[in-house]
Every structure is written in structure tokens, then in C-alpha cells.
N, C-alpha and C. Protein backbone atom coordinates (compact mmCIF):
# COMPACT_ATOMS: atom_id res chain seq x y z
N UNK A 1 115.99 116.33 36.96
CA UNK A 1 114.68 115.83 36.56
C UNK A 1 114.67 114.31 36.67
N UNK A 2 113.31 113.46 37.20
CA UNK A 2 113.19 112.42 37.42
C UNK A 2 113.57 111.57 35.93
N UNK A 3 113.92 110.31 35.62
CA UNK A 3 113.32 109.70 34.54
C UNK A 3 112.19 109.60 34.40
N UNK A 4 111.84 109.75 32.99
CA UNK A 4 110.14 109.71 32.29
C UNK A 4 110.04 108.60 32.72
N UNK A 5 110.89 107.26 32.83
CA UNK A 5 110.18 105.74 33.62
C UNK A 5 109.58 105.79 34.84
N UNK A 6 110.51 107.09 35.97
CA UNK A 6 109.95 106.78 36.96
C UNK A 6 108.58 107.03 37.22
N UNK A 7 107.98 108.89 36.61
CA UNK A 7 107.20 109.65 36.78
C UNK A 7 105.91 108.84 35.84
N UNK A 8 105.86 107.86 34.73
CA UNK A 8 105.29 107.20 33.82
C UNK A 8 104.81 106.17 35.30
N UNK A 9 105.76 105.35 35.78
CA UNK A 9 105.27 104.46 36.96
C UNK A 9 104.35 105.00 37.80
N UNK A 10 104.96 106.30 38.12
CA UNK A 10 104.21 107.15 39.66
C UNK A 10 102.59 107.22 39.50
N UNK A 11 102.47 107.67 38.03
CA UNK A 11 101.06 107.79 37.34
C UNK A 11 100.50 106.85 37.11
N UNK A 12 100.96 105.76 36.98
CA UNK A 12 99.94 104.27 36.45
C UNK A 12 99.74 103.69 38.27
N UNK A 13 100.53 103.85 38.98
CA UNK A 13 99.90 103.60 40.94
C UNK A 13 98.90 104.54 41.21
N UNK A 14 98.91 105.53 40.41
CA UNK A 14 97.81 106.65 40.81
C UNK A 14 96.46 105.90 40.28
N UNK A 15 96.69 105.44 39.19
CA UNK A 15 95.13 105.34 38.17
C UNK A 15 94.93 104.24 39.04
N UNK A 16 96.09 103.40 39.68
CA UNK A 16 95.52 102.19 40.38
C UNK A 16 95.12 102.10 41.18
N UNK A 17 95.60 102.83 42.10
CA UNK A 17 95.30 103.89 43.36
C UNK A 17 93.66 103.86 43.28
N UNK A 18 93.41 104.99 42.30
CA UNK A 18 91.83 105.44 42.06
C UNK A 18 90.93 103.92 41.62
N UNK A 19 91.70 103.25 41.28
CA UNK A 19 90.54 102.19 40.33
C UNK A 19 90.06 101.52 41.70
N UNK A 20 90.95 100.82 42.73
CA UNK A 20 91.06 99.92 43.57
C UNK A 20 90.16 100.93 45.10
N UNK A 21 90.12 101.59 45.11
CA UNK A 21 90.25 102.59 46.40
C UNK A 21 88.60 102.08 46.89
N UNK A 22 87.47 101.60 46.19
CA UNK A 22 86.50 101.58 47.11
C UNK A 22 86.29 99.80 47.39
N UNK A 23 87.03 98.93 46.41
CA UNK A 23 87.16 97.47 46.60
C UNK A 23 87.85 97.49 48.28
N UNK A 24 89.05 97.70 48.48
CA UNK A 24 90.10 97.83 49.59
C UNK A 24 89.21 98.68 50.94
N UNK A 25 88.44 99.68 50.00
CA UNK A 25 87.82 100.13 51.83
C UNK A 25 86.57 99.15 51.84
N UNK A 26 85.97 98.69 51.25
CA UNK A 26 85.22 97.28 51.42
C UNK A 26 85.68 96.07 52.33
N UNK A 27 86.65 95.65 51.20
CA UNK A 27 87.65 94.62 52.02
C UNK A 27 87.83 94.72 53.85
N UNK A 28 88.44 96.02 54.07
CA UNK A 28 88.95 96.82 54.93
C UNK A 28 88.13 96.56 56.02
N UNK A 29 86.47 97.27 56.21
CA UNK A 29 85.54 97.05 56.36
C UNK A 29 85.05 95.60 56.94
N UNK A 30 85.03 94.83 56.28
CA UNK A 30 85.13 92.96 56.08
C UNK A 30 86.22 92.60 57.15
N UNK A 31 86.92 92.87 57.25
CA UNK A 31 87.87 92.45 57.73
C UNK A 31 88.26 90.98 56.80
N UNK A 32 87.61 90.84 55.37
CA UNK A 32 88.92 89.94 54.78
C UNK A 32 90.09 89.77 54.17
N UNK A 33 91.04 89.86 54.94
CA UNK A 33 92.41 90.39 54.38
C UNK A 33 93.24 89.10 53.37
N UNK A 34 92.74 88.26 53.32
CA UNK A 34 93.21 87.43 52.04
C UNK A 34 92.71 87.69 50.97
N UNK A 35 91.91 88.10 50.88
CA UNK A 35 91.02 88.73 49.53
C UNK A 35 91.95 90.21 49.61
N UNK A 36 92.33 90.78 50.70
CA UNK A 36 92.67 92.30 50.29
C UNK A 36 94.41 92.17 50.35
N UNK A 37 94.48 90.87 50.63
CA UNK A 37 96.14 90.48 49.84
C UNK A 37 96.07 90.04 48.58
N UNK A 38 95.26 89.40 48.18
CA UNK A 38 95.06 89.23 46.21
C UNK A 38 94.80 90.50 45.56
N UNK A 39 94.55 91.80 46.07
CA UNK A 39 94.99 92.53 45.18
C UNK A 39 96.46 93.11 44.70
N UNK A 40 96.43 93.67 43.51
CA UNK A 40 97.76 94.71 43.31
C UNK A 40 98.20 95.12 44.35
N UNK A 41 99.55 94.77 44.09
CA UNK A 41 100.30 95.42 45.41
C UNK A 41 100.55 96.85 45.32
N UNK A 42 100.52 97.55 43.69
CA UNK A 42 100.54 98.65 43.69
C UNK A 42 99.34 99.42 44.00
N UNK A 43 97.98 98.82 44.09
CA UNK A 43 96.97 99.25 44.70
C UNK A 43 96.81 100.11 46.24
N UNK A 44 97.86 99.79 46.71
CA UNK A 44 97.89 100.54 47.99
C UNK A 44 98.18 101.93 48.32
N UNK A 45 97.32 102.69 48.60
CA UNK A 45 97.86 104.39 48.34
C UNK A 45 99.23 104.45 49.06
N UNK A 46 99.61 103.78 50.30
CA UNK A 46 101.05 103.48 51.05
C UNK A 46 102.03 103.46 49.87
N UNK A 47 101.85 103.16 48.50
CA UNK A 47 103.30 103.02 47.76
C UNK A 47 103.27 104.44 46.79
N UNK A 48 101.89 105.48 47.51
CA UNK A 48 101.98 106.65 46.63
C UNK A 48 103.05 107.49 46.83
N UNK A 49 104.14 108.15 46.26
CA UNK A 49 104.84 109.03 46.03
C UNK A 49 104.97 110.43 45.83
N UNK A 50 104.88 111.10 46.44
CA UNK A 50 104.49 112.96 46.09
C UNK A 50 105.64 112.86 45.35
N UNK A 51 105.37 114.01 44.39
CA UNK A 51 106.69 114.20 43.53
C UNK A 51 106.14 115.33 42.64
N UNK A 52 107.64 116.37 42.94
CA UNK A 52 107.02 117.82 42.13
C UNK A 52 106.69 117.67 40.61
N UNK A 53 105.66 118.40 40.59
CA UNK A 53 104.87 118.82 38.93
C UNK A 53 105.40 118.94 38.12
N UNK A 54 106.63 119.70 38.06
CA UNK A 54 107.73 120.50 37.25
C UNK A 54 108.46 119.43 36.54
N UNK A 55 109.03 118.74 37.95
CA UNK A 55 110.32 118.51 37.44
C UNK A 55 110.53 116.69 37.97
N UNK A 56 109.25 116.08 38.43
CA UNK A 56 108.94 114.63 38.98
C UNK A 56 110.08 114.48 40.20
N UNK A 57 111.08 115.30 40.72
CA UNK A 57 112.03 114.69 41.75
C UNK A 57 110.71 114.73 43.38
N UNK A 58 111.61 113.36 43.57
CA UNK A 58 110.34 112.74 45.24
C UNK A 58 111.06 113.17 46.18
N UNK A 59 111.78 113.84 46.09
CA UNK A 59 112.09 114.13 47.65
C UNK A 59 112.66 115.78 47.81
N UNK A 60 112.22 116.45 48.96
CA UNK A 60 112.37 117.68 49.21
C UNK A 60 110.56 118.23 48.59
N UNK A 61 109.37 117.31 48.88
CA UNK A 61 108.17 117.77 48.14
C UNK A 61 107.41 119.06 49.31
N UNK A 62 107.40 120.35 48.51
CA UNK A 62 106.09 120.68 49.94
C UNK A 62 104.55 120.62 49.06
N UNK A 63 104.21 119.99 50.10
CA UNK A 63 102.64 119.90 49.60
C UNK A 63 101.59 120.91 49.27
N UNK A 64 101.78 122.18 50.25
CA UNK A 64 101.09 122.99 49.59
C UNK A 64 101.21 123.66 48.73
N UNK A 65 102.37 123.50 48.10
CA UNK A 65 102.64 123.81 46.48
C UNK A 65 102.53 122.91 45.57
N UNK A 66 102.68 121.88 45.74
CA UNK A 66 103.12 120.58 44.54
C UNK A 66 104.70 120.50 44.27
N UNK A 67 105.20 121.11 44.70
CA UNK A 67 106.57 121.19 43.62
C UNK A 67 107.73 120.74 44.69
N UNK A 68 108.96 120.89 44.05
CA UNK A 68 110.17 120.27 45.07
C UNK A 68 110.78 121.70 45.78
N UNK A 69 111.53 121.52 46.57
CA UNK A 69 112.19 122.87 47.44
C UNK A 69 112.71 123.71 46.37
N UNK A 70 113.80 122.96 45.36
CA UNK A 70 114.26 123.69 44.81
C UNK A 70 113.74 124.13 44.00
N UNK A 71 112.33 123.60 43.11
CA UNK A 71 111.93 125.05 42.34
C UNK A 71 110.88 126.02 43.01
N UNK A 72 110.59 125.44 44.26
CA UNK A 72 110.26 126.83 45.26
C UNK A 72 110.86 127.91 45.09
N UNK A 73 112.27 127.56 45.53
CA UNK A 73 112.94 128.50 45.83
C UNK A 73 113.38 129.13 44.57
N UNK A 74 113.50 128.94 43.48
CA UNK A 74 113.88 129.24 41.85
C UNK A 74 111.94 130.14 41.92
N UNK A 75 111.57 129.48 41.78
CA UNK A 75 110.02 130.44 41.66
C UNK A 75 109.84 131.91 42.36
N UNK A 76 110.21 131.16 43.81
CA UNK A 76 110.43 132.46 44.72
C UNK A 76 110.98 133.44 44.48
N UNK A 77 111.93 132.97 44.08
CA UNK A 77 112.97 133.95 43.94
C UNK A 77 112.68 135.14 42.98
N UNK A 78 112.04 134.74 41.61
CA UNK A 78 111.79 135.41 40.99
C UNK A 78 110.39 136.20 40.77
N UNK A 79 109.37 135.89 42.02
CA UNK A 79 108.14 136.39 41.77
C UNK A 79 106.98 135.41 41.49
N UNK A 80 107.20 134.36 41.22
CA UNK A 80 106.43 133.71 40.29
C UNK A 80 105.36 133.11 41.41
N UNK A 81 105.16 132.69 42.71
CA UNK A 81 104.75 132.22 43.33
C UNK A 81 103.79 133.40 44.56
N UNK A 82 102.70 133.15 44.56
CA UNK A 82 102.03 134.77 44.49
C UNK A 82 101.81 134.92 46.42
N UNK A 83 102.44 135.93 46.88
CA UNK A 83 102.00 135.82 48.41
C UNK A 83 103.52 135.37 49.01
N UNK A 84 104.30 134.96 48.34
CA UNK A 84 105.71 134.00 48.83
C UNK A 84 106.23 135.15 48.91
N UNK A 85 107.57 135.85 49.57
CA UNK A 85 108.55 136.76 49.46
C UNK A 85 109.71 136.17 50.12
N UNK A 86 110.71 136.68 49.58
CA UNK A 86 111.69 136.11 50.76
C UNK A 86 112.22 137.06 51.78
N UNK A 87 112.23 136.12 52.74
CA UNK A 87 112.61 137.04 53.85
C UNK A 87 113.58 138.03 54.26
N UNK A 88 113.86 139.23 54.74
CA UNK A 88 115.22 140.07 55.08
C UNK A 88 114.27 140.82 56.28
N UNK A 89 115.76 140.81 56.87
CA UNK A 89 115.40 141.38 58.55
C UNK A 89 116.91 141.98 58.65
């Protein structure tokens, strides 16, 4: 499991993310990029992070679940994930 610092960070780039998102496509637009360098640097969706629901780890994410490989495969395994089976041939 991630640290609560990291997953606490991941969420406050999100809200910033959302706050900033129609200033920057303005800017964008403008083409004035000194004005769209004075913002937050965390403002940039580029420093957003996928990271599973469960368990906050960023890497191994699939997107059309939310979650990381490994509790795919822990979910899978047991049913929990509806339409998923695992494979045998």
C-alpha cells in the first residue's frame, strides 16, 4: 500500500487539476505562455498519476478497472470482478 502522504498529494493535484483546467485551456488558446508558466506547477494534468482505488500503488494501473494488476488478479481470482474469468485451455 502507497503512503497516506503520497495518495493525500495525488488528491490535492486532482482538486488542482479541476480548479485550474479552464484558466490553462484559455491561456492555451492565447497562446500566452508566461501567464500559463505563473501558474501551479501542479496544475498540469501531465503530473496526474493513475493509481489503484484499493490500495493507491502507481504502477501496474489498468484503467478500465481503476485498480493495480495485482488486486485484479486477487479479485479475479476469487469472483469478485463480474465478466473477468481466468483463462484454461
Amino acid at each position: 500500500m502507497a503512503r497516506k502522504s503520497i495518495i493525500a498529494r495525488q488528491t490535492k493535484r486532482a482538486k488542482l487539476i479541476a480548479k485550474f483546467a479552464e484558466k490553462r485551456k484559455e491561456l492555451k488558446e492565447a497562446g500566452d505562455y508566461a501567464a500559463l508558466d505563473k501558474l501551479p506547477k501542479n496544475a498540469s494534468p501531465v503530473r496526474h498519476r493513475n493509481r489503484c482505488a484499493l490500495t493507491g500503488r502507481g504502477r501496474g494501473f489498468i484503467s478500465a478497472f481503476g485498480i493495480s494488476r495485482i488486486k485484479f488478479r486477487d479479485l479475479a481470482s476469487i469472483g469478485k470482478i463480474p465478466g473477468v474469468t481466468k483463462a484454461s485451455w
